[in-house]
Protein backbone atom coordinates (compact mmCIF):
# COMPACT_ATOMS: atom_id res chain seq x y z
CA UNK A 1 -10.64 -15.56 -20.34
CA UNK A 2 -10.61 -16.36 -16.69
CA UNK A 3 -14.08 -17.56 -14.91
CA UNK A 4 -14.20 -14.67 -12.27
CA UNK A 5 -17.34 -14.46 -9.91
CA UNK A 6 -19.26 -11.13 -10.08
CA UNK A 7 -19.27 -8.53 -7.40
CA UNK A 8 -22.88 -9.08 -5.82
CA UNK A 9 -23.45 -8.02 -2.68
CA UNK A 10 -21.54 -5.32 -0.12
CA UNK A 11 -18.12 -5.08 0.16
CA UNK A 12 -16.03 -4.75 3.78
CA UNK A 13 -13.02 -2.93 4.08
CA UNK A 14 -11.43 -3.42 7.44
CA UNK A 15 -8.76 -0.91 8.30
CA UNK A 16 -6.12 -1.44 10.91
CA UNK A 17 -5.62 2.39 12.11
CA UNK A 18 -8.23 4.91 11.11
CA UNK A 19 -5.51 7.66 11.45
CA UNK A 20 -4.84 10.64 8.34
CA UNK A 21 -4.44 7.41 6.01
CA UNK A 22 -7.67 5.67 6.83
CA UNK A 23 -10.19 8.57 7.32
CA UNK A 24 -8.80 10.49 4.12
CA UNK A 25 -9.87 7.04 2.31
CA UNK A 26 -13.22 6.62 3.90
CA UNK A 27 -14.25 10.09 3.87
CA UNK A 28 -13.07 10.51 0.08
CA UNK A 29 -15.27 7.64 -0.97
CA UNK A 30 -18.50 8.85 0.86
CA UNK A 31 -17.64 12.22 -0.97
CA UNK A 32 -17.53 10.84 -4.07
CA UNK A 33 -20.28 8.57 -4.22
CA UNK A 34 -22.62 11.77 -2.70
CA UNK A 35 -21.20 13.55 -6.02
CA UNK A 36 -19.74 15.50 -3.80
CA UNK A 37 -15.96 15.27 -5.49
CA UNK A 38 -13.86 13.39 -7.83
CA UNK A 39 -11.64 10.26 -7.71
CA UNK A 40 -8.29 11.88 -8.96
CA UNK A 41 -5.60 9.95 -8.29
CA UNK A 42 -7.68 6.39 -8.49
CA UNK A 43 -7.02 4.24 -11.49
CA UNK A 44 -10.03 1.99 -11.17
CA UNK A 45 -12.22 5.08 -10.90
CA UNK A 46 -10.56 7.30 -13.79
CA UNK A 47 -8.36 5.48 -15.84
CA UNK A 48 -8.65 3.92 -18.75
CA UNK A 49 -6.64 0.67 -20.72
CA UNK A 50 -6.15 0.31 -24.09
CA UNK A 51 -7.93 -2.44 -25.56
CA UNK A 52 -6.68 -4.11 -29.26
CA UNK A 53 -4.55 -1.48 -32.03
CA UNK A 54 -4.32 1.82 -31.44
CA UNK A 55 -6.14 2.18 -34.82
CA UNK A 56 -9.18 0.43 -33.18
CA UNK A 57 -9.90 3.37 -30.59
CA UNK A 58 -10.69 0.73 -27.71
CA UNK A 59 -9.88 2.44 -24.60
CA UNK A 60 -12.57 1.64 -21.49
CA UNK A 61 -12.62 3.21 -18.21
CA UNK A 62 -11.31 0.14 -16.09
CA UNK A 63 -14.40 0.24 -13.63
CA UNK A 64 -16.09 -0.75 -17.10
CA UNK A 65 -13.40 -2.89 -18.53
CA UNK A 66 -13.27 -5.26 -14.92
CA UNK A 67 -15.85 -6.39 -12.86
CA UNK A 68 -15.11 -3.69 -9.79
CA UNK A 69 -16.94 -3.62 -6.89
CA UNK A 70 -19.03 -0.61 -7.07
CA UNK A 71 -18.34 2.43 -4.58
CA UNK A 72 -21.93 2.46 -3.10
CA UNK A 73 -20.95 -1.34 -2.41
CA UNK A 74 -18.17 -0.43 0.29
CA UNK A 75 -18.61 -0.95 4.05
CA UNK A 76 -15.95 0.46 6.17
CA UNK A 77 -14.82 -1.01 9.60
CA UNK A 78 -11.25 -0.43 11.64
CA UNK A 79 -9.37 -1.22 15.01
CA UNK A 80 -7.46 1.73 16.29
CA UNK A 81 -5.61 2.23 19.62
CA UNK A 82 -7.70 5.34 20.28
CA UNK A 83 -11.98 5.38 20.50
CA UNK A 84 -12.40 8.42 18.37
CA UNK A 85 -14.98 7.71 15.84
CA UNK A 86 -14.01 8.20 11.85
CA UNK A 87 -15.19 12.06 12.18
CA UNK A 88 -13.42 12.83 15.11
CA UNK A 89 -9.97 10.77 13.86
CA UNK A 90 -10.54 12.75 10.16
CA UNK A 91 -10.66 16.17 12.64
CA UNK A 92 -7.59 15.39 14.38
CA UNK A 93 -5.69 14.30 11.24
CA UNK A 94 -6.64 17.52 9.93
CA UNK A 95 -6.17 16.37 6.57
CA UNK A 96 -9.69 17.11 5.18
CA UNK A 97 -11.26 20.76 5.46
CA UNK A 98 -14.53 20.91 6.85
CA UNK A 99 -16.25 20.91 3.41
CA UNK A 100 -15.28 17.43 2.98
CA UNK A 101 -16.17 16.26 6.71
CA UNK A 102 -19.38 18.77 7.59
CA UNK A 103 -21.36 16.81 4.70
CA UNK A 104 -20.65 13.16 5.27
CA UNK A 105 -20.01 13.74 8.86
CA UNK A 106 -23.47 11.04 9.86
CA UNK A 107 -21.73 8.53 8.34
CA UNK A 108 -18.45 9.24 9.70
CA UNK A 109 -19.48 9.15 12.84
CA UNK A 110 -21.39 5.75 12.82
CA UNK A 111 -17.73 4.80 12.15
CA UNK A 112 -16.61 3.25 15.57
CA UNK A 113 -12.87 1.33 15.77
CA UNK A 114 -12.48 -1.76 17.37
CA UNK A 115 -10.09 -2.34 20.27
CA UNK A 116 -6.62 -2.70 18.59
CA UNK A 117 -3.60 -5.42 18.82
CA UNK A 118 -1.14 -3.26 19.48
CA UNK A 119 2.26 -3.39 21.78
CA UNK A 120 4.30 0.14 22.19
CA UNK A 121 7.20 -2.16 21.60
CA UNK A 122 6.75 -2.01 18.18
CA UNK A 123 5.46 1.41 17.68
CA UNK A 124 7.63 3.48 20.73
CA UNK A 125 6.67 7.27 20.11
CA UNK A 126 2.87 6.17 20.06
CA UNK A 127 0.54 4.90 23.18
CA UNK A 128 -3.16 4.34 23.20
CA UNK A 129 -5.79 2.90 25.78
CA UNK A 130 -8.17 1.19 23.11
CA UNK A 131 -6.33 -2.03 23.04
CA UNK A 132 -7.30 -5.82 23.67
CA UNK A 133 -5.21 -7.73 26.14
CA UNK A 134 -5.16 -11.99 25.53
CA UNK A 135 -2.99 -14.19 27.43
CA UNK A 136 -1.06 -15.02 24.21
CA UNK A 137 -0.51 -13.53 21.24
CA UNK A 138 -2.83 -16.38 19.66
CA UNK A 139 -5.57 -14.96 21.57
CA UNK A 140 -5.26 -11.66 20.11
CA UNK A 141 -5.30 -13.42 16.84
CA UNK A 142 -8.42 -15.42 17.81
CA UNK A 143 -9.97 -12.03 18.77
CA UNK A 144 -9.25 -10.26 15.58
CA UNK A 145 -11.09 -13.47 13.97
CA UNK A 146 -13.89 -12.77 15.95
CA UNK A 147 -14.05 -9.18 14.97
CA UNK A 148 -14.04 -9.98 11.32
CA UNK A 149 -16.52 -12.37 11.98
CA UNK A 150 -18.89 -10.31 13.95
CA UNK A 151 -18.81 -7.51 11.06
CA UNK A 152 -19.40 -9.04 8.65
CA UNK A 153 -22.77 -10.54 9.96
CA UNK A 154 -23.40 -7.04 11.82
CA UNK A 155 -23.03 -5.51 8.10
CA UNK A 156 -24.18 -8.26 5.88
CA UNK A 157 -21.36 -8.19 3.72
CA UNK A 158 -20.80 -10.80 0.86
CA UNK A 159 -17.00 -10.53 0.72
CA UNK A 160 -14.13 -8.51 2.48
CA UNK A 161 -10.66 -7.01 2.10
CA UNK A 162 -8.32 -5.88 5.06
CA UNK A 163 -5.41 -2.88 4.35
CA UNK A 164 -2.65 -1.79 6.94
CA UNK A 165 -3.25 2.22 7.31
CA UNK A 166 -1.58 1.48 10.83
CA UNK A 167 2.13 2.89 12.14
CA UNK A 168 5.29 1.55 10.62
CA UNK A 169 6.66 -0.91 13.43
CA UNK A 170 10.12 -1.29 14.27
CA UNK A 171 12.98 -3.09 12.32
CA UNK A 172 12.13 -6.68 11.86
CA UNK A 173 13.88 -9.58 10.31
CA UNK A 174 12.99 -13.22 9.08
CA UNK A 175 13.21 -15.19 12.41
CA UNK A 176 12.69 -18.80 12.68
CA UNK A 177 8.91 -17.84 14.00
CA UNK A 178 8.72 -16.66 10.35
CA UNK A 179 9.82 -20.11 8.66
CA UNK A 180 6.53 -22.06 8.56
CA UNK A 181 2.73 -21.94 9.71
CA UNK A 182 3.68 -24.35 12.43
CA UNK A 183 6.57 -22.00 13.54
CA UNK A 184 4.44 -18.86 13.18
CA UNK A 185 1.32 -20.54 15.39
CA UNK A 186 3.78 -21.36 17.59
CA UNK A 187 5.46 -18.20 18.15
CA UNK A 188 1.46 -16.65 18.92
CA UNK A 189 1.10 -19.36 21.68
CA UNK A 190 4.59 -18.60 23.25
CA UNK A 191 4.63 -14.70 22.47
CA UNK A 192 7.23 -14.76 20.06
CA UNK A 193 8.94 -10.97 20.05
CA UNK A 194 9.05 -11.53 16.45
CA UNK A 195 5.41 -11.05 15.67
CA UNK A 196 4.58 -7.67 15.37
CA UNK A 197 0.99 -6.84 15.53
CA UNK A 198 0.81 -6.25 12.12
CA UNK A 199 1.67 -9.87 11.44
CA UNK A 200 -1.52 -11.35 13.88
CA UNK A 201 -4.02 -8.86 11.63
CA UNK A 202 -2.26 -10.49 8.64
CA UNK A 203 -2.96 -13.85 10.22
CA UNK A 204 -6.10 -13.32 11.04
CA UNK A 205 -7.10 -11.95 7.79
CA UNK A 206 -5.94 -15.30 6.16
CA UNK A 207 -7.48 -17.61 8.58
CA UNK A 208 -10.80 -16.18 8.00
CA UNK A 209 -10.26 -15.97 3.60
CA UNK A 210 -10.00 -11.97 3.77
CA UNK A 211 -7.49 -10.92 1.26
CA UNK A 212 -4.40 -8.29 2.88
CA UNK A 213 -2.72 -5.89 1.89
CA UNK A 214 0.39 -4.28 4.03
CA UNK A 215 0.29 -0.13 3.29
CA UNK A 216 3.72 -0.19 5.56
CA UNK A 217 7.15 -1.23 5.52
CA UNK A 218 6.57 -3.86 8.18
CA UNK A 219 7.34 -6.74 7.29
CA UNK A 220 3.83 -7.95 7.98
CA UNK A 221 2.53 -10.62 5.62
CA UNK A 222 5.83 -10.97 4.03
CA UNK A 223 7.30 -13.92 5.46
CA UNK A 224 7.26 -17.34 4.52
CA UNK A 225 5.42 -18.98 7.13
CA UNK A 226 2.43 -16.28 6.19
CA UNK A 227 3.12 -16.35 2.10
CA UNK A 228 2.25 -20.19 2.45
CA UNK A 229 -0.56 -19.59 4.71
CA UNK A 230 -2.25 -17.54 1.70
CA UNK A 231 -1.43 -20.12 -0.96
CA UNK A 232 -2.90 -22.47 1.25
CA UNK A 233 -6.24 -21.23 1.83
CA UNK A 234 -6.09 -19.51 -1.90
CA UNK A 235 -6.07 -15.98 -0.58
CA UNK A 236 -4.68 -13.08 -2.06
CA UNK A 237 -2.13 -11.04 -0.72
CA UNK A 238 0.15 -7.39 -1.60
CA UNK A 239 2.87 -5.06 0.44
CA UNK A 240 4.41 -3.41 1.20
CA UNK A 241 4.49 0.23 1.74
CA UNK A 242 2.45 2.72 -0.29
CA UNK A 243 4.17 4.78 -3.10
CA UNK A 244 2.96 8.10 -2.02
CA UNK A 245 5.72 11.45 -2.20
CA UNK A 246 9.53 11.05 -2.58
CA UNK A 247 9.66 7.89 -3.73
CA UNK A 248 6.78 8.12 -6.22
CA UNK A 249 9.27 10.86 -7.43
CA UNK A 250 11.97 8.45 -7.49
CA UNK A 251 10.60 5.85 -9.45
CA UNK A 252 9.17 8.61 -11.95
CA UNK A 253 12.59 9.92 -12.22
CA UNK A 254 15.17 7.27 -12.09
CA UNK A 255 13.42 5.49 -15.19
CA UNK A 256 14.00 8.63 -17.29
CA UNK A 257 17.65 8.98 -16.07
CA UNK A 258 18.53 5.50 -16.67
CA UNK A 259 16.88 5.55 -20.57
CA UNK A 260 18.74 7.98 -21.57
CA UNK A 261 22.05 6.94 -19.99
CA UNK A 262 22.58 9.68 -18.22
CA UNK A 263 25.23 8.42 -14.88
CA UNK A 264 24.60 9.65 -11.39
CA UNK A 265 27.26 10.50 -8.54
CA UNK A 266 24.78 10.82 -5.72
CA UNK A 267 20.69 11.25 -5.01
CA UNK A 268 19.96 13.22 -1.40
CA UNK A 269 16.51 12.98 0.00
CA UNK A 270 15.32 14.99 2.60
CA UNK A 271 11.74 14.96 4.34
CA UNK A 272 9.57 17.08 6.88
CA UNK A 273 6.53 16.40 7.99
CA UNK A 274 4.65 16.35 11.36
CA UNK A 275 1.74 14.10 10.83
CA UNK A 276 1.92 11.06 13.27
CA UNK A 277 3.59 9.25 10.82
CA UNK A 278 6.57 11.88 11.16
CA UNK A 279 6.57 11.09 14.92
CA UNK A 280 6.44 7.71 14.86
CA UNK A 281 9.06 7.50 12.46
CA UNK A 282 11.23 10.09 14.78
CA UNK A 283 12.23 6.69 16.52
CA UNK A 284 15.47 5.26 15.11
CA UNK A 285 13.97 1.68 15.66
CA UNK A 286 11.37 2.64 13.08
CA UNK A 287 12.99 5.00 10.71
CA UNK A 288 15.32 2.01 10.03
CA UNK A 289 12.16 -0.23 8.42
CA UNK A 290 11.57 2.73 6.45
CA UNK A 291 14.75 3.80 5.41
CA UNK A 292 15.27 -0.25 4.27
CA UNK A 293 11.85 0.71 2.14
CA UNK A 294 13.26 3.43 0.36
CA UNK A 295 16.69 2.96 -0.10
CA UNK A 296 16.21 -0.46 -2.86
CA UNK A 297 13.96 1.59 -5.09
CA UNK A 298 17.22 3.34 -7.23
CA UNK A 299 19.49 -0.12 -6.51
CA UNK A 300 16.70 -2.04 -8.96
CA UNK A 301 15.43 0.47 -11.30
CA UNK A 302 19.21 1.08 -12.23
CA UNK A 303 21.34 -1.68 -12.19
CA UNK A 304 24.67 -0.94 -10.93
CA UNK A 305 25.99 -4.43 -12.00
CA UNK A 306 24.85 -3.53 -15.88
CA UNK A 307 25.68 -0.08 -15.75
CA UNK A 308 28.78 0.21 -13.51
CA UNK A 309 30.05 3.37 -15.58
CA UNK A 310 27.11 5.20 -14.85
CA UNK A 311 25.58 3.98 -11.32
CA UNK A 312 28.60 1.57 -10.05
CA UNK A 313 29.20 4.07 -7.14
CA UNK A 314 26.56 6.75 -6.41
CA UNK A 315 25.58 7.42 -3.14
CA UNK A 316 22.40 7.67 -2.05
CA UNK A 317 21.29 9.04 1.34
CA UNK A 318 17.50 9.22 3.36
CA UNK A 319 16.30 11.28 5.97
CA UNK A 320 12.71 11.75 7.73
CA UNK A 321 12.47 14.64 9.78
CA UNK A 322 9.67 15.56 12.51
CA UNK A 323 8.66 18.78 12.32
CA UNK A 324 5.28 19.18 13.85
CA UNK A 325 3.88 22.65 12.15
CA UNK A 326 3.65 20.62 8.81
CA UNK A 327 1.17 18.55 9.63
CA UNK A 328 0.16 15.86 6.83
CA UNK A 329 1.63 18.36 4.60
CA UNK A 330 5.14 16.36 3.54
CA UNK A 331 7.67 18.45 1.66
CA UNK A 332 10.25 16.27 -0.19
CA UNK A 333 13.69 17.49 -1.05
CA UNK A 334 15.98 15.76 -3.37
CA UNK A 335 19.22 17.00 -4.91
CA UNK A 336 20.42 14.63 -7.78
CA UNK A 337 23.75 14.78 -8.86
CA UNK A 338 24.02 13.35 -12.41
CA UNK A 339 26.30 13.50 -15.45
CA UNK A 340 26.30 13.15 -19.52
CA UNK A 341 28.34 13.24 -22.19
CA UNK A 342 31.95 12.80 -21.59
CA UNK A 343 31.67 13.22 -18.10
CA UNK A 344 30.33 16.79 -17.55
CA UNK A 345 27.91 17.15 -14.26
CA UNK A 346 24.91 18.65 -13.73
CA UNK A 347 21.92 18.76 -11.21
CA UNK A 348 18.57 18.13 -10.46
CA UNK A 349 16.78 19.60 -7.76
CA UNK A 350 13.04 18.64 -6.65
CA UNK A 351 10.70 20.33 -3.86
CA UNK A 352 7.53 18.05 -3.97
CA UNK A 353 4.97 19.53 -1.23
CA UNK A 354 2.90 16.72 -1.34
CA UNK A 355 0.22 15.89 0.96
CA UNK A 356 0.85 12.09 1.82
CA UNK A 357 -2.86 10.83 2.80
CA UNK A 358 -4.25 12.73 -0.18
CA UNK A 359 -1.80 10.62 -2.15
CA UNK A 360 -2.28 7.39 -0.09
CA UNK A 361 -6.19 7.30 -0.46
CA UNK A 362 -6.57 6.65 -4.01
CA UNK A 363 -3.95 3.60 -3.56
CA UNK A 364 -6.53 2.45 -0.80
CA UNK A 365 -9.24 2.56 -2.74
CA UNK A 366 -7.82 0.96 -5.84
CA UNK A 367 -5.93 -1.65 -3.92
CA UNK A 368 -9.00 -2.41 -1.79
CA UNK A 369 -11.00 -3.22 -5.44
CA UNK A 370 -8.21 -5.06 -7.51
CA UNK A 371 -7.79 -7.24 -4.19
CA UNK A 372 -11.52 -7.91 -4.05
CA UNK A 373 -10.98 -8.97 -8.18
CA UNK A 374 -8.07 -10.82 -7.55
CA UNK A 375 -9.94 -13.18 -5.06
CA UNK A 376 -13.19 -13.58 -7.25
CA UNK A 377 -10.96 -14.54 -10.27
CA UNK A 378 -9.06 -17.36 -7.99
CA UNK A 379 -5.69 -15.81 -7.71
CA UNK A 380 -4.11 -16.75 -4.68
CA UNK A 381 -0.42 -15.26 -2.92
CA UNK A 382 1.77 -12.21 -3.41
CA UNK A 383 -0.01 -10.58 -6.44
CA UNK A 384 3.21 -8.74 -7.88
CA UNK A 385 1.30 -7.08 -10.79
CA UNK A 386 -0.03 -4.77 -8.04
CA UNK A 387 3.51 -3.64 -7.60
CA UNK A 388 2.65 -0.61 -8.87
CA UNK A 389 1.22 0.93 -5.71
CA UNK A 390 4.11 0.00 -3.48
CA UNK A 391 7.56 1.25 -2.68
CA UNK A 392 8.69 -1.93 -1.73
CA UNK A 393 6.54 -4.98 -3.59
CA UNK A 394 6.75 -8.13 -2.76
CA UNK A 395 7.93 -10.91 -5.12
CA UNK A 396 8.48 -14.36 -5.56
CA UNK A 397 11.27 -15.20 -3.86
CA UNK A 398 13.87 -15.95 -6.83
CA UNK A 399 12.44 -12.48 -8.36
CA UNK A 400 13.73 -9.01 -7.61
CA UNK A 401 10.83 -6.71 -7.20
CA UNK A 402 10.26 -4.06 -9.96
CA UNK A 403 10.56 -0.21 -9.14
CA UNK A 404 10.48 1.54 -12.51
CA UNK A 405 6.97 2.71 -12.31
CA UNK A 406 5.98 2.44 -16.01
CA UNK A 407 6.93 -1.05 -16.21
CA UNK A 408 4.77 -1.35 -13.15
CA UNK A 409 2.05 0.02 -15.21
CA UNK A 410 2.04 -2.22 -17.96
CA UNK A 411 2.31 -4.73 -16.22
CA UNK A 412 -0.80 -3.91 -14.19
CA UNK A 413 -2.54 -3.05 -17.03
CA UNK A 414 -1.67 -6.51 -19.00
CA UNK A 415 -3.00 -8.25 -16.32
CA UNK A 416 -6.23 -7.18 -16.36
CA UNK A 417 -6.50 -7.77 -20.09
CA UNK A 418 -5.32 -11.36 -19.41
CA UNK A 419 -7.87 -11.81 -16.68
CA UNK A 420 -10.55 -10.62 -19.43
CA UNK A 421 -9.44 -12.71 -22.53
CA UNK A 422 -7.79 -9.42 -24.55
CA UNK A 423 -4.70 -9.09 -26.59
CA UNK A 424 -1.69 -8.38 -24.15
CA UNK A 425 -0.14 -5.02 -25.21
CA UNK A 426 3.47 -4.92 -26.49
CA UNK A 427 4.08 -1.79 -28.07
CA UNK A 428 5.85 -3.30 -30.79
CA UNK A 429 3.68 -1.39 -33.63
CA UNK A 430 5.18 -3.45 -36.59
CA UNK A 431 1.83 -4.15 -37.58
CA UNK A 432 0.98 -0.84 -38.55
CA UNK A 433 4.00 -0.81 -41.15
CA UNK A 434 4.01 -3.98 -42.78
């Protein structure tokens, strides 16, 4: 059993952009721990793990299984590019009805965002005046350290986690500013165009010991130079890009297909929505980092170069469309073109009207307590058995990242029994027959 410290004390969870993402989170957890709703969608609040044979009827809620951080335990703190408090973010998002803002709206409201790193050359279709300005990009860093800093004594917090809710920058890739810490400090004193903003909150994060977690498909934390920097000062660390509508779908889905052996010609996914996700992602330059998110979730799950017959050619398209009446209300279409025995086609069609920060702020919540666990058991880097949560995860380098989101699962779930000494589960059931 690993030696893993116990939660005592508050909690911080910093939040880089309380947009629909961040307030949905905050305002669901001062909901629930009022009574005031439940924690669907949150595995650490509502699931449960199987603990020994199924004949033993072991089967925990994991907030009782783990040593969680408690919900009344959570302080909440952000940087956005606007000054709207959490309240008046959560009423712009429109996200939440006014039964789920009227009630909590005190604490909301005490809720006040730091000036934000930010650059509209990484994020074009979005401006804001509540910004910090540094002569370098080191500066900015050094700032952000000082904000994290000044919380936590402000808010006598014990420990803290920070998660990107923030705008998906443009289309990065590994530079030589990436390579090493050296490189990466480097590129902060001489404005490297290759750090994004995203990356100097990831930097910062590590500098001062906070675990991070990337909710985009920014690059972000996943470069070299930055996956050492966590090893080095044993922080934790997880991206990138929560697994919210369509490609929750996908990884659902392509599992099943793939099981059964069934082939498939071509997968085409549409989506609308008009949150400001949907604009920002209305820009070519940022579409492309999501579309590069997306697009590797059916590649892995099924294995072209195993299963040429079946998946050696399909095609497989992505669009994102702006379309401002929908609000935070995404619709997801997907026509699947598949086939079977000897050949003979058929179709799947799916229409998921999903509402994406209703299905991001459970994976906040849960991400912002297994990160918090992961540090107080002494696990350090990329944590891939939190894979589960992200379209794209990050790996190891010499690994391929896992998509199929059962496998995810289990995996997820063994960890946690290793962590707590139990018998890792394989499903092999001979033992019930011999």
């Amino acid at each position: 059993m690993t030696q893993i410290a116990q939660p005592t004390g508050k909690l911080g969870v910093l939040i880089p952009g309380l947009g629909a993402v961040g307030t949905t989170f905050i305002a669901g957890v001062l909901n629930i721990r009022r009574g005031l709703a439940a924690p669907i969608g949150s595995l650490t609040q509502m699931g449960t793990i199987r603990l020994g044979k199924r004949t033993e009827g072991r089967s925990p809620l994991i907030r009782d299984f783990v040593p969680l951080a408690g919900l009344d335990d959570l302080v909440f703190g952000a940087w956005d590019i606007f000054e709207d408090n959490a309240y008046e973010a959560a009423k712009s998002a429109a996200v939440l009805g006014d039964e789920h803002l009227d009630g909590v709206r005190e604490e909301l409201e005490a809720i006040r965002p730091m000036k934000a790193v930010f650059s509209h050359e990484y994020v074009k279709r979005l401006d804001g005046p509540h910004v910090k300005s540094g002569a370098n990009k080191m500066e900015l860093a050094e700032q952000l350290r000082q904000d994290i800093r000044d919380f936590k004594a402000a808010n006598g917090v014990e420990r803290m986690v920070m998660i990107w809710c923030g705008s998906t920058e443009i289309y990065l890739q590994r530079a030589e500013a990436h390579a090493t810490v050296e490189a990466f400090e480097e590129g902060l004193r001489n404005n490297s165009p290759d750090i994004a903003p995203s990356m100097i909150y990831a930097y910062a994060a590590l500098m001062e010991g906070v675990p991070y977690v990337n909710g985009a498909p920014n690059l972000s934390v996943d470069i070299p130079a930055l996956i050492s920097l966590a090893n080095e000062r044993n922080v934790p660390i997880a991206g990138k890009d929560y697994k919210t509508g369509q490609t929750l779908m996908k990884t659902i889905l392509a599992p099943g297909l793939k099981a059964r052996l069934l082939g498939l010609n071509g997968w085409f996914s549409t989506n609308i929505l008009g949150n400001r996700d949907g604009e920002v992602l209305d820009d070519p330059a940022s579409f492309r980092t999501k579309e590069e998110s997306k697009l590797g979730v059916l590649d892995y799950i099924l294995q072209p170069h195993l299963y040429p017959e079946l998946y050696g050619g399909f095609y497989h398209k992505v669009r994102i469309n702006y379309y401002p009446p929908r609000g935070d209300n995404k619709e997801g279409w997907d026509n699947i073109d598949i086939f079977g025995w000897l050949g003979y086609p058929m179709q799947i069609k799916v229409d998921f009207l999903c509402r994406d920060s209703i299905l991001a702020a459970p994976i906040v919540l849960d991400l912002a307590l297994f990160m918090d666990l992961a540090q107080r058991a002494g696990m350090r880097g990329i944590q891939e058995w939190l894979s589960f949560y992200f379209k794209s995860p990050m790996t190891a380098p010499e690994l391929y990242p896992e998509h199929d989101l059962f496998i995810q699962l289990t995996k997820l779930k063994n960890n946690l029994r290793h962590l707590m000494g139990e018998e890792l589960i394989t499903h092999l059931g001979v033992e019930y027959y011999e």
